[in-house]
C-alpha atoms as a PDB file:
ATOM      1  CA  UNK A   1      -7.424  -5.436  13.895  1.00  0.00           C
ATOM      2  CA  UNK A   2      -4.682  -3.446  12.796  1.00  0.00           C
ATOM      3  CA  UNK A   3      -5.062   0.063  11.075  1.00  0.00           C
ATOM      4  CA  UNK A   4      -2.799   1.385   8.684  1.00  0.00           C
ATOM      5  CA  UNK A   5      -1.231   5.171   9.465  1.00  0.00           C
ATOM      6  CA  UNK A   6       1.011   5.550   6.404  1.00  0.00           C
ATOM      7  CA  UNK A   7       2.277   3.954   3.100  1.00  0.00           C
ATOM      8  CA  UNK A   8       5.194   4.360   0.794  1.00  0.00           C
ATOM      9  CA  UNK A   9       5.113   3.365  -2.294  1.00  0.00           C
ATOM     10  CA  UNK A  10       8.059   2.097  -4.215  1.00  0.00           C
ATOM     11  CA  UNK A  11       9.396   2.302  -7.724  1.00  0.00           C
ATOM     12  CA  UNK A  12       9.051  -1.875  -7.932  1.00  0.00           C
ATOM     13  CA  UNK A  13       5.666  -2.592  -7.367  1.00  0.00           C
ATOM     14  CA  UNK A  14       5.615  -2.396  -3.723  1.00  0.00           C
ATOM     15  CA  UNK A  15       4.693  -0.693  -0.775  1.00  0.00           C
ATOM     16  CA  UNK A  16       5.843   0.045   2.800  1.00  0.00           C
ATOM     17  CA  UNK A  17       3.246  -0.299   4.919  1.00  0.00           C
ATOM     18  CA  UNK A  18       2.923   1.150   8.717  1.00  0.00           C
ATOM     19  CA  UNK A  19       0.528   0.047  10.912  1.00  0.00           C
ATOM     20  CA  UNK A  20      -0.383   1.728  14.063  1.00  0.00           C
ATOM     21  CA  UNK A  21       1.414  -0.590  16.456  1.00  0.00           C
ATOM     22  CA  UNK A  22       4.286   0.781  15.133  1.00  0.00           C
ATOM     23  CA  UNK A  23       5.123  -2.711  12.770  1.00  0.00           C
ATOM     24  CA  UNK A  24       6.276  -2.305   9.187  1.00  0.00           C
ATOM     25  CA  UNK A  25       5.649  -4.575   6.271  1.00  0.00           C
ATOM     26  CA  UNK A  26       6.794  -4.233   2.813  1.00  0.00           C
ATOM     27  CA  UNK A  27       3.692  -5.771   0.383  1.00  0.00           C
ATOM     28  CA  UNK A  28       4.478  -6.923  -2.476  1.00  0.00           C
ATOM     29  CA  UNK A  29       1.448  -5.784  -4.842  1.00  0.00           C
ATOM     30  CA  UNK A  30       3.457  -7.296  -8.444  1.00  0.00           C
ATOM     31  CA  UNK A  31       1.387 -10.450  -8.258  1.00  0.00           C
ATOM     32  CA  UNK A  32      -2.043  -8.609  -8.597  1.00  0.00           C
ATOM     33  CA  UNK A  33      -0.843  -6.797 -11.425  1.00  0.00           C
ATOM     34  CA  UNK A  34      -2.863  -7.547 -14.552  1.00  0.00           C
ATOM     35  CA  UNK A  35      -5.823  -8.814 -12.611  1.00  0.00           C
ATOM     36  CA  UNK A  36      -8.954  -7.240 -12.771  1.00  0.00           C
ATOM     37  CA  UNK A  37      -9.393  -3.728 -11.641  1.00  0.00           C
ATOM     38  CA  UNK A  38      -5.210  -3.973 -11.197  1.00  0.00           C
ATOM     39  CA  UNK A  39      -4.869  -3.220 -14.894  1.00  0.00           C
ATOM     40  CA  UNK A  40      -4.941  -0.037 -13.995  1.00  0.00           C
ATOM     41  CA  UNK A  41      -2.030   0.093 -12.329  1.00  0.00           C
ATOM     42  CA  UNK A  42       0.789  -1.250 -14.716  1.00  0.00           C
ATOM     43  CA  UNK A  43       2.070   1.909 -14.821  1.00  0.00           C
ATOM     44  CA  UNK A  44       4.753   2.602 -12.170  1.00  0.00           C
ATOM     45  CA  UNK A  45       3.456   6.505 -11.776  1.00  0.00           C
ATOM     46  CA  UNK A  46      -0.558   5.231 -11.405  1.00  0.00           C
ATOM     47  CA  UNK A  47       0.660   2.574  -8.974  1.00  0.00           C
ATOM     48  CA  UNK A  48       2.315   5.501  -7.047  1.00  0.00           C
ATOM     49  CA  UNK A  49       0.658   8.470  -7.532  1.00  0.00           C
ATOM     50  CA  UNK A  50      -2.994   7.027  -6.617  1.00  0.00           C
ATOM     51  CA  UNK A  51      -1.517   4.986  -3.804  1.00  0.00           C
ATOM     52  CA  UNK A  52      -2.616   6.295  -0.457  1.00  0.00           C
ATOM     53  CA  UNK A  53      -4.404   5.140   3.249  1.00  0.00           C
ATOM     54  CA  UNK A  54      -8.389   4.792   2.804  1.00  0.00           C
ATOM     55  CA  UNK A  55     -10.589   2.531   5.282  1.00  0.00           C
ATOM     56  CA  UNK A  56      -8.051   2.308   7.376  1.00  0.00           C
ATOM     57  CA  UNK A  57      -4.968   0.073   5.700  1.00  0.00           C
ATOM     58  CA  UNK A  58      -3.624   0.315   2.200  1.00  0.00           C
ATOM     59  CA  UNK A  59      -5.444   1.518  -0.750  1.00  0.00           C
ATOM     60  CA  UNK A  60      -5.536   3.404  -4.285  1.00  0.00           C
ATOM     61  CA  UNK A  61      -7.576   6.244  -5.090  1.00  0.00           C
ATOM     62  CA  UNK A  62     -10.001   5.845  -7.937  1.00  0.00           C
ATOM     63  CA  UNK A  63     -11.164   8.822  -8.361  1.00  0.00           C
ATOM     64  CA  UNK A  64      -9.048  11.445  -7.104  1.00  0.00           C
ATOM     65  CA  UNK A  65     -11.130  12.511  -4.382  1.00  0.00           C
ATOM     66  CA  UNK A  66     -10.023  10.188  -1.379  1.00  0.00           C
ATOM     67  CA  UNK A  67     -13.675   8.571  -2.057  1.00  0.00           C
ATOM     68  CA  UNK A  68     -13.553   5.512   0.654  1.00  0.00           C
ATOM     69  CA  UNK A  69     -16.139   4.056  -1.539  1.00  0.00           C
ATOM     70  CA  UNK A  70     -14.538   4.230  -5.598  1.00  0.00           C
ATOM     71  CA  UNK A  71     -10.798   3.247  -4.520  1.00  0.00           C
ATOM     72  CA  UNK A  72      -9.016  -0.544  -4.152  1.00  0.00           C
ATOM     73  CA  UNK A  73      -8.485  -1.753  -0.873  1.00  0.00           C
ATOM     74  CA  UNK A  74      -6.631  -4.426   0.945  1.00  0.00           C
ATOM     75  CA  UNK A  75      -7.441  -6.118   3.325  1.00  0.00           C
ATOM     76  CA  UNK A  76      -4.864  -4.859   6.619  1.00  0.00           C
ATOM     77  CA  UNK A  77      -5.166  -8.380   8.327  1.00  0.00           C
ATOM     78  CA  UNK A  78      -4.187  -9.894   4.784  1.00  0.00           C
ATOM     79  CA  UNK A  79      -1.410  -7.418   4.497  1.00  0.00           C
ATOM     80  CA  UNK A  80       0.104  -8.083   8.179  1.00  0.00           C
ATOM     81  CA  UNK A  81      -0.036 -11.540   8.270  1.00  0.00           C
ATOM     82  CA  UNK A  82       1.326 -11.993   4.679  1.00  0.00           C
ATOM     83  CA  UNK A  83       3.884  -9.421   4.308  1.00  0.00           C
ATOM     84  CA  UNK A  84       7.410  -9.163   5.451  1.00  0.00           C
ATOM     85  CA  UNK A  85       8.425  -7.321   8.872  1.00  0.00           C
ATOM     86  CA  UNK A  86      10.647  -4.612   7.758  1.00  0.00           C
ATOM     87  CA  UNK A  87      12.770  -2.108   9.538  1.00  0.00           C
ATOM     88  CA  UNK A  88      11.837   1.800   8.562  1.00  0.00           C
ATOM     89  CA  UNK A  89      13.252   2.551   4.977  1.00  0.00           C
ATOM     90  CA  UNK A  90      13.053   6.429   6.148  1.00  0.00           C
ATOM     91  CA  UNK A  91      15.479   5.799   9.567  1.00  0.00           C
ATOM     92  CA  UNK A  92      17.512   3.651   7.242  1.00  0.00           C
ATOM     93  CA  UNK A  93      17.624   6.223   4.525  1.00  0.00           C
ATOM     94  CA  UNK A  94      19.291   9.105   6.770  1.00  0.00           C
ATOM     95  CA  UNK A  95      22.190   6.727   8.163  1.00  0.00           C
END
């Protein structure tokens, strides 16, 4: 299993995700967009703003209270095996 330490979200509807063995993947969360309880989060500053690590990997805060139980989770495993290895948009940022 593989937790997730730290997520950045981005301006297009995805998110840089870091997982404690030190691997980076860049989800793409566009395609759940207008599904379900992802209606919430058409807008760019929800998608952002409420984005943050609950349970351990990637999630977005319901509530506003880091509640592990009223947020949207997804699965880490899903997220790892799925997403794109990507180097660290912060190192690559400062060069």
């Amino acid at each position: 299993m593989h937790d997730v330490v730290q997520v950045l979200p981005q301006s297009d509807f995805t998110v840089f995700v870091y997982f404690s063995n030190g691997i980076i993947k860049k989800y793409d969360a566009s395609p759940l967009l207008g599904i379900g309880i992802f209606n919430k989060f058409s807008n760019i500053d929800d998608f952002q703003n409420k984005c943050t690590v609950l349970n351990n990997t990637l999630a977005w805060d319901l509530s506003g209270n880091f509640d592990t139980y009223n947020c949207i989770d997804i699965d880490p495993e899903n997220i790892y095996e799925s997403s794109e290895t990507v180097a660290d948009p912060l190192t690559s940022q400062k060069r």
